[in-house]
C-alpha atoms as a PDB file:
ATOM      1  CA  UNK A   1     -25.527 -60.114   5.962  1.00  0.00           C
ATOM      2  CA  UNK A   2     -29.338 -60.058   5.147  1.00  0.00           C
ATOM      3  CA  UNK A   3     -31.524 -59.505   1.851  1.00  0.00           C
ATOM      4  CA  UNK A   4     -30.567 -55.965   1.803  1.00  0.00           C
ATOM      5  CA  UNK A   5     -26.958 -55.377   2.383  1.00  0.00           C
ATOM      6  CA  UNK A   6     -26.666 -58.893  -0.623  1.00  0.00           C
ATOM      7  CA  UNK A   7     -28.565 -56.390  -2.601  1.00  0.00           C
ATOM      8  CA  UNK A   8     -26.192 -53.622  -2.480  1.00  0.00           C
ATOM      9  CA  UNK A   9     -23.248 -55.451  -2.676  1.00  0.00           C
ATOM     10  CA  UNK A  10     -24.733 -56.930  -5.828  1.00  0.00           C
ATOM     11  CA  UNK A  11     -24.687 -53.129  -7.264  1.00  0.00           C
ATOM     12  CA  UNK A  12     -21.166 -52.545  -5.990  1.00  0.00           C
ATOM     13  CA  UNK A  13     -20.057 -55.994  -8.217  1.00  0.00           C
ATOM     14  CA  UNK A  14     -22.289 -54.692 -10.849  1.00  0.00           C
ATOM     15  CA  UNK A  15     -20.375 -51.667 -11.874  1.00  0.00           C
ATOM     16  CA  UNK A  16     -17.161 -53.259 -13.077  1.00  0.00           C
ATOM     17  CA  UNK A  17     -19.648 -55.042 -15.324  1.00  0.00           C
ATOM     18  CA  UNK A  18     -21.524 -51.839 -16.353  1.00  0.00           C
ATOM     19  CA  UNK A  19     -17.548 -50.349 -17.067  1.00  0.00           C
ATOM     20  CA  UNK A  20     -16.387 -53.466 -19.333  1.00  0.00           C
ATOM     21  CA  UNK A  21     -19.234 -52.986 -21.370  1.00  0.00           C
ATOM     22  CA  UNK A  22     -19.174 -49.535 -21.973  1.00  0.00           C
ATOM     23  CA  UNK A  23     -15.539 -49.181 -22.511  1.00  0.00           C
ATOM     24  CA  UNK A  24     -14.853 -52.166 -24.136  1.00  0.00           C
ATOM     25  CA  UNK A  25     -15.902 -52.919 -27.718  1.00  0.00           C
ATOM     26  CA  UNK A  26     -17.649 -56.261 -28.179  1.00  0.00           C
ATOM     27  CA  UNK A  27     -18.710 -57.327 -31.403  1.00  0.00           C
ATOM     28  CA  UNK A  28     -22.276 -58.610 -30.367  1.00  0.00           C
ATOM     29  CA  UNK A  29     -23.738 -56.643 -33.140  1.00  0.00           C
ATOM     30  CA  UNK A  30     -26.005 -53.307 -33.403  1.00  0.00           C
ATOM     31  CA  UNK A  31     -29.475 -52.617 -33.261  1.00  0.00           C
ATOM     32  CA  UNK A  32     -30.521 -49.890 -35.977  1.00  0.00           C
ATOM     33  CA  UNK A  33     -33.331 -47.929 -35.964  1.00  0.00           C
ATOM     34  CA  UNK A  34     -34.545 -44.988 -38.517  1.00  0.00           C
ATOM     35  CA  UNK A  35     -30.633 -45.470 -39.857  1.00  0.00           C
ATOM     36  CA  UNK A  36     -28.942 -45.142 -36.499  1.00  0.00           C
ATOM     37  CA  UNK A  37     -26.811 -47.727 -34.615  1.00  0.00           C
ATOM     38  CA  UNK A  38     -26.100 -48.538 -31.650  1.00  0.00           C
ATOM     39  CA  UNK A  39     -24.131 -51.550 -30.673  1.00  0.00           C
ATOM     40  CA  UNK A  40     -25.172 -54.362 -28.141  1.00  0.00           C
ATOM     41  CA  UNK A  41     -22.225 -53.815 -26.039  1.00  0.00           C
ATOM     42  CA  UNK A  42     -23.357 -49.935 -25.355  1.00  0.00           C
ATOM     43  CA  UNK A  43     -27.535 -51.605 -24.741  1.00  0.00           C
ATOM     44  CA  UNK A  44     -25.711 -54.139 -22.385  1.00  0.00           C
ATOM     45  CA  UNK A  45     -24.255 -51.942 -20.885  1.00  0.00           C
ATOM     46  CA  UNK A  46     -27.021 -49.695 -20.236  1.00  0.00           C
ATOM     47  CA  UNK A  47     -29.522 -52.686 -19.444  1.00  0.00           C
ATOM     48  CA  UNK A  48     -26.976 -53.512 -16.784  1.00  0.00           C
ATOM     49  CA  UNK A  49     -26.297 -49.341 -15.470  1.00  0.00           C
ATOM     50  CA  UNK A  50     -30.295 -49.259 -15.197  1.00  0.00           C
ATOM     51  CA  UNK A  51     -30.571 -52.575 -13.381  1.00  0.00           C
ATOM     52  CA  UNK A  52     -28.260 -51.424 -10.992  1.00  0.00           C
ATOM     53  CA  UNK A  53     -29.861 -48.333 -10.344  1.00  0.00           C
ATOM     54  CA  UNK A  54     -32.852 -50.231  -9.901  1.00  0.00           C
ATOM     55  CA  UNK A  55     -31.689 -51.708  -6.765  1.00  0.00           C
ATOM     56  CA  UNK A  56     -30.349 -48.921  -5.158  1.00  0.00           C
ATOM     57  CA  UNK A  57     -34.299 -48.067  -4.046  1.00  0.00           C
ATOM     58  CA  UNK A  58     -34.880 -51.751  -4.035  1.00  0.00           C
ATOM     59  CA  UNK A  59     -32.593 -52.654  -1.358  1.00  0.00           C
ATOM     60  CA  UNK A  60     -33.616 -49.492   0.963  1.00  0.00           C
ATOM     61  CA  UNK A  61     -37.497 -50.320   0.321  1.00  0.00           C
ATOM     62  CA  UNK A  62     -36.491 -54.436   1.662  1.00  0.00           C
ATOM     63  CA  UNK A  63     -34.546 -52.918   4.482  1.00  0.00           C
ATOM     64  CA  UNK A  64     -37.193 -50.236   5.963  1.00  0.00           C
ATOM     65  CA  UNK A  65     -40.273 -52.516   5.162  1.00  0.00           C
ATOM     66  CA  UNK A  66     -38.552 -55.515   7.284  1.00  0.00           C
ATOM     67  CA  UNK A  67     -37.165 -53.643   9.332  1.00  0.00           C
ATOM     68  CA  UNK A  68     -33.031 -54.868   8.313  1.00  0.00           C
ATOM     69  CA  UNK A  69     -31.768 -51.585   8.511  1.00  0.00           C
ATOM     70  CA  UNK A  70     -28.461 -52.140   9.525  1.00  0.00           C
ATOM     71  CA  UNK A  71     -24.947 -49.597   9.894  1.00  0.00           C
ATOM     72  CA  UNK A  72     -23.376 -51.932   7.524  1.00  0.00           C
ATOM     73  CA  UNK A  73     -26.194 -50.990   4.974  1.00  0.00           C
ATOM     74  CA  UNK A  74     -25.983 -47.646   6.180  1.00  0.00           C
ATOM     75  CA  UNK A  75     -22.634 -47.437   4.378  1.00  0.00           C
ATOM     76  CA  UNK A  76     -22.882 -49.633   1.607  1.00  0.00           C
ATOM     77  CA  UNK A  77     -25.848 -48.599   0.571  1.00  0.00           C
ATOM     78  CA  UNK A  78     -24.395 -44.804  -0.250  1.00  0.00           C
ATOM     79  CA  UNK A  79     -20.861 -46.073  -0.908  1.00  0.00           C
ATOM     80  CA  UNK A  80     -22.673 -48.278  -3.941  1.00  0.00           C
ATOM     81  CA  UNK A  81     -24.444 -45.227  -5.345  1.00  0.00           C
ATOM     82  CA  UNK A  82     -21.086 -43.290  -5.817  1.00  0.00           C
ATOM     83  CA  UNK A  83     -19.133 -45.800  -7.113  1.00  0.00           C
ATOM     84  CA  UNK A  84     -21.876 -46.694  -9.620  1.00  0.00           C
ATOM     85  CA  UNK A  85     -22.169 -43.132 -10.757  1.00  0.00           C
ATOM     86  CA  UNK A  86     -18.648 -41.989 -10.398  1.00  0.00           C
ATOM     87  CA  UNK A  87     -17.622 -45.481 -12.821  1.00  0.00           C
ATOM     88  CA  UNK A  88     -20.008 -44.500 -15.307  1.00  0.00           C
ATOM     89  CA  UNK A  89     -18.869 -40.948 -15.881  1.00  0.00           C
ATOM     90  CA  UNK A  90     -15.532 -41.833 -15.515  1.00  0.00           C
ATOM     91  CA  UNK A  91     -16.095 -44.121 -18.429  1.00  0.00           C
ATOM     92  CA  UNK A  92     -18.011 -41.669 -20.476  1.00  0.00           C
ATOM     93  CA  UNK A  93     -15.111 -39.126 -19.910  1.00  0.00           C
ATOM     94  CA  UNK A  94     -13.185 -41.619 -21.365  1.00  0.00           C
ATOM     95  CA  UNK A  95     -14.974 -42.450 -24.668  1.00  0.00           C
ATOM     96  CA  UNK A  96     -15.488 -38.371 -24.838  1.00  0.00           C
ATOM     97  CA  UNK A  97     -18.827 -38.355 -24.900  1.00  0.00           C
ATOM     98  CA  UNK A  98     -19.023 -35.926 -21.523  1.00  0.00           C
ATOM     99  CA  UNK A  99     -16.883 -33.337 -20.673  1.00  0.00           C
ATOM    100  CA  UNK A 100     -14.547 -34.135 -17.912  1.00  0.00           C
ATOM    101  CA  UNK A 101     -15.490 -31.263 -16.351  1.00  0.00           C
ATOM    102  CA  UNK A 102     -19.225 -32.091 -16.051  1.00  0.00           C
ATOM    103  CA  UNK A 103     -17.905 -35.031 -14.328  1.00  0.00           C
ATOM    104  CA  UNK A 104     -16.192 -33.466 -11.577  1.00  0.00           C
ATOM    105  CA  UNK A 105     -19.069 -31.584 -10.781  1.00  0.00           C
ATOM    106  CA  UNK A 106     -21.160 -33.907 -10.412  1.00  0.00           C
ATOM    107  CA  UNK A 107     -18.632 -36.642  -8.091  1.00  0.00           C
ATOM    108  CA  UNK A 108     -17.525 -33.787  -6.214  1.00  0.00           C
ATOM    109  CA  UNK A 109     -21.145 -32.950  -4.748  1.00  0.00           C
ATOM    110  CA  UNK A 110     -21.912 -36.542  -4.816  1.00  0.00           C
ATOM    111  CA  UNK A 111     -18.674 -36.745  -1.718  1.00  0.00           C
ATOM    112  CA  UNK A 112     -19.036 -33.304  -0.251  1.00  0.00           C
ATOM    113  CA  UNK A 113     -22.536 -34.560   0.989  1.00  0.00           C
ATOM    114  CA  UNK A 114     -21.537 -37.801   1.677  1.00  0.00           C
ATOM    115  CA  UNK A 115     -19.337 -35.423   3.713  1.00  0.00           C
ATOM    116  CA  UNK A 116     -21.826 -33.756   5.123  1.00  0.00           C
ATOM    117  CA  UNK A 117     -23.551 -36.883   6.143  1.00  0.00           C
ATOM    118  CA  UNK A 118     -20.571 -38.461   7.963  1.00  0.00           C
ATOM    119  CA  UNK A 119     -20.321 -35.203   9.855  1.00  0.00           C
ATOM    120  CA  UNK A 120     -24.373 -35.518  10.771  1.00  0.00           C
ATOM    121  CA  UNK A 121     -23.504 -39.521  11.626  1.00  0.00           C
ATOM    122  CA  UNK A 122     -20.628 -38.435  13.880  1.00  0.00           C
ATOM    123  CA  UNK A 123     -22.814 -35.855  15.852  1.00  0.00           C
ATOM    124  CA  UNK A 124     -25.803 -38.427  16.153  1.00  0.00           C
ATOM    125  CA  UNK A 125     -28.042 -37.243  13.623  1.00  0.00           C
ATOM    126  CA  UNK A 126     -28.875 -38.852  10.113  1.00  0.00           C
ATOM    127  CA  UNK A 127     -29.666 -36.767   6.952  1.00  0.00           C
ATOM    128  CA  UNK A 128     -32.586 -38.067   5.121  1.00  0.00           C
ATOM    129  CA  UNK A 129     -32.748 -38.113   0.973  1.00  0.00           C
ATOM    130  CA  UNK A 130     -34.882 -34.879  -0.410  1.00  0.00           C
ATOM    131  CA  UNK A 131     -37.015 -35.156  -2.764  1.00  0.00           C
ATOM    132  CA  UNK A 132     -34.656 -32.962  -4.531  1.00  0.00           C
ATOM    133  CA  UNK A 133     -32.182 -35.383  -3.684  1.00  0.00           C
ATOM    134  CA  UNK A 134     -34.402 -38.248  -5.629  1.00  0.00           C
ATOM    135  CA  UNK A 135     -34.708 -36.120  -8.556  1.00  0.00           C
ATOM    136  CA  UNK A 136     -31.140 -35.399  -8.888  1.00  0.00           C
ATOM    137  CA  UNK A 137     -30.680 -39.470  -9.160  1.00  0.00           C
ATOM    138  CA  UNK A 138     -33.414 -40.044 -11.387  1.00  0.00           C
ATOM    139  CA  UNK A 139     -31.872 -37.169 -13.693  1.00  0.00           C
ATOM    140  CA  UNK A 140     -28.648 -38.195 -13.270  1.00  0.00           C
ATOM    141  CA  UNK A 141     -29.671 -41.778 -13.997  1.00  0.00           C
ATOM    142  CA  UNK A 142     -31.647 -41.046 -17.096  1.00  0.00           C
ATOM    143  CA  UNK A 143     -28.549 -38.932 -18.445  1.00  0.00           C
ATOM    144  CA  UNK A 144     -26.112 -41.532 -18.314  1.00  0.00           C
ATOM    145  CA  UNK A 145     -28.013 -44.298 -19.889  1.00  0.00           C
ATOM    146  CA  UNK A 146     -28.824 -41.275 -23.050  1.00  0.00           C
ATOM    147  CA  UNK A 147     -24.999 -40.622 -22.742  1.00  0.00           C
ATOM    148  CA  UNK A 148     -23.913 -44.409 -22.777  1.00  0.00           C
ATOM    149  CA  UNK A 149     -26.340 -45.261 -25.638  1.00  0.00           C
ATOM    150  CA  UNK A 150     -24.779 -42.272 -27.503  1.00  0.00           C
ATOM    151  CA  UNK A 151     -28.650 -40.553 -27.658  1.00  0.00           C
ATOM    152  CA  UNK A 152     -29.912 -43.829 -29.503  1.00  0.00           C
ATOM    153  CA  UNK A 153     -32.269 -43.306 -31.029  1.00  0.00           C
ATOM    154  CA  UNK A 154     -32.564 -39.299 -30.459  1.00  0.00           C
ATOM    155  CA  UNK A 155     -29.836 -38.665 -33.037  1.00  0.00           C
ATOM    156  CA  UNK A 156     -31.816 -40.461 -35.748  1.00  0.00           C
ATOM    157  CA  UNK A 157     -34.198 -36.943 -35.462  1.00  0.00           C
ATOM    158  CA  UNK A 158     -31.259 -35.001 -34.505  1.00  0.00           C
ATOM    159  CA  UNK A 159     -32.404 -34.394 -31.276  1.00  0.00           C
ATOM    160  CA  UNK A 160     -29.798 -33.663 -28.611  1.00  0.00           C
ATOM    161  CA  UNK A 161     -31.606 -35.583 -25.696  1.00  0.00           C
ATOM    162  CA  UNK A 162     -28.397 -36.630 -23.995  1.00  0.00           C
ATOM    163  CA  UNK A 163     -27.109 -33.107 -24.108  1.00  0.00           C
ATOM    164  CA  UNK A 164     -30.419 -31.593 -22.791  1.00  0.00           C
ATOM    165  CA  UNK A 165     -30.746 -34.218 -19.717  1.00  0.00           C
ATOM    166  CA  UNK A 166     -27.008 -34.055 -18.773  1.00  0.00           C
ATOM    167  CA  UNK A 167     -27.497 -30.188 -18.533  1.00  0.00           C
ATOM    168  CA  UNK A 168     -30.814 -30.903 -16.276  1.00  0.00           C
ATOM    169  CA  UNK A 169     -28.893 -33.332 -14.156  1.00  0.00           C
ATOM    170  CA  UNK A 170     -25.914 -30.807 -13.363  1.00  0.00           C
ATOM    171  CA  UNK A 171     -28.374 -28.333 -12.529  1.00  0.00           C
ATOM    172  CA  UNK A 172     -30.514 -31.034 -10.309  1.00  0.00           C
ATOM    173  CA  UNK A 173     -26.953 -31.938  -8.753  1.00  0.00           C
ATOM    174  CA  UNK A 174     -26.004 -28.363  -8.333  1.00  0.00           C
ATOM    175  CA  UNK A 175     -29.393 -27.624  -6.657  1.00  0.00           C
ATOM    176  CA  UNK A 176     -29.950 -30.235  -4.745  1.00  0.00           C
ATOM    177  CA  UNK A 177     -26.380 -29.743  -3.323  1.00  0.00           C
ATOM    178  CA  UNK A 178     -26.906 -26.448  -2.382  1.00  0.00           C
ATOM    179  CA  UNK A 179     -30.033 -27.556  -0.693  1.00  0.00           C
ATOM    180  CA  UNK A 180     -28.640 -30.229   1.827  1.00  0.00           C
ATOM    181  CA  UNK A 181     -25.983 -27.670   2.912  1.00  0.00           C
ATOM    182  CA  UNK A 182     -28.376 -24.699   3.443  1.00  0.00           C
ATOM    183  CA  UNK A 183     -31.053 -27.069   5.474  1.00  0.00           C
ATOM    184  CA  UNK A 184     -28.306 -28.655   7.374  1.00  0.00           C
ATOM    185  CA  UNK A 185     -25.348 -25.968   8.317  1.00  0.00           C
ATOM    186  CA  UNK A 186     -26.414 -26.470  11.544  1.00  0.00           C
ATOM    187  CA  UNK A 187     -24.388 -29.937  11.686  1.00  0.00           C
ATOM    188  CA  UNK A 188     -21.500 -27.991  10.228  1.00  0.00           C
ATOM    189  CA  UNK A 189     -21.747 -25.367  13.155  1.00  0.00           C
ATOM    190  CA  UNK A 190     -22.288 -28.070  15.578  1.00  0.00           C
ATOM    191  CA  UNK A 191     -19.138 -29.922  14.842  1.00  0.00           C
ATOM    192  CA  UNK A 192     -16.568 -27.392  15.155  1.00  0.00           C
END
């Protein structure tokens, strides 16, 4: 266990945390702004989802520059992403604020390239983020916090921010998807 691998375990504990206070209703209080609400729980909650994601570069920055790269890492470090994500939407789906749909999209090319990689890991080879890759997350992440803050404090102007960036995110997922097959097939004709 080094600096690292605590780091991404930290994200894997965080996203219970991240769930409880999205999903459940704590009367902290709201913040208003230009008429519009939003309660603590759902800024908690998104302090806590961007915090996490925070760490997920965090931890692989530590490992490279200090040279900790580890398999254990290896795993965790990809297993933490999904779980973070996956929880998140999940929980959205559940207070109806994203199609369920939209959701399986986006977890089911978050495992078919985690797929993909575990096929590349078995033949020797490692599959390296894109940049496309980065600005799926970095879409992705931005959409959920908009979606878990219920577009505070867009809807005060009526502005459908957390509609716009979830549609920029699927097609950044969707993309970038297609992407990491077409430059790698060669690891899917190799392991047949």
């Amino acid at each position: 266990m080094n600096l690292p691998n605590a780091i991404t375990l930290a994200r894997i504990f965080l996203v219970p945390v991240v769930m409880l206070f999205i999903l459940v209703r704590f009367d902290f209080g709201a913040l208003t702004i230009g008429g519009m609400s939003t309660s603590v729980s759902e800024l908690i909650a998104a302090g806590v989802f961007i915090v996490a994601a925070i760490t997920d570069g965090l931890d692989g920055y530590i490992a490279r520059k200090r040279k900790l790269v580890t398999n254990l890492g290896k795993f965790l470090d990809p297993l933490a992403d999904k779980l973070l994500v996956s929880a998140a939407l999940i929980s959205l789906v559940e207070l109806q604020r994203l199609d369920a749909w939209v959701a399986v999209v986006i977890i089911s090319r978050e495992f078919a390239v985690t797929g993909l990689r575990l096929v590349a890991a078995a033949e020797g080879r490692v599959i390296a983020a894109s940049s496309l890759g980065k600005a799926k997350t970095w879409t992705q992440i931005v959409a959920i916090v908009a979606l878990i803050m219920n577009n505070f404090p867009f809807r005060s102007i009526g502005f459908p921010f957390d509609t716009l960036v979830i549609w920029v995110a699927m097609a950044m997922t969707i993309l970038s998807g297609i992407d990491y097959f077409v430059k790698n097939k060669h690891v899917i004709q190799l392991s047949r």
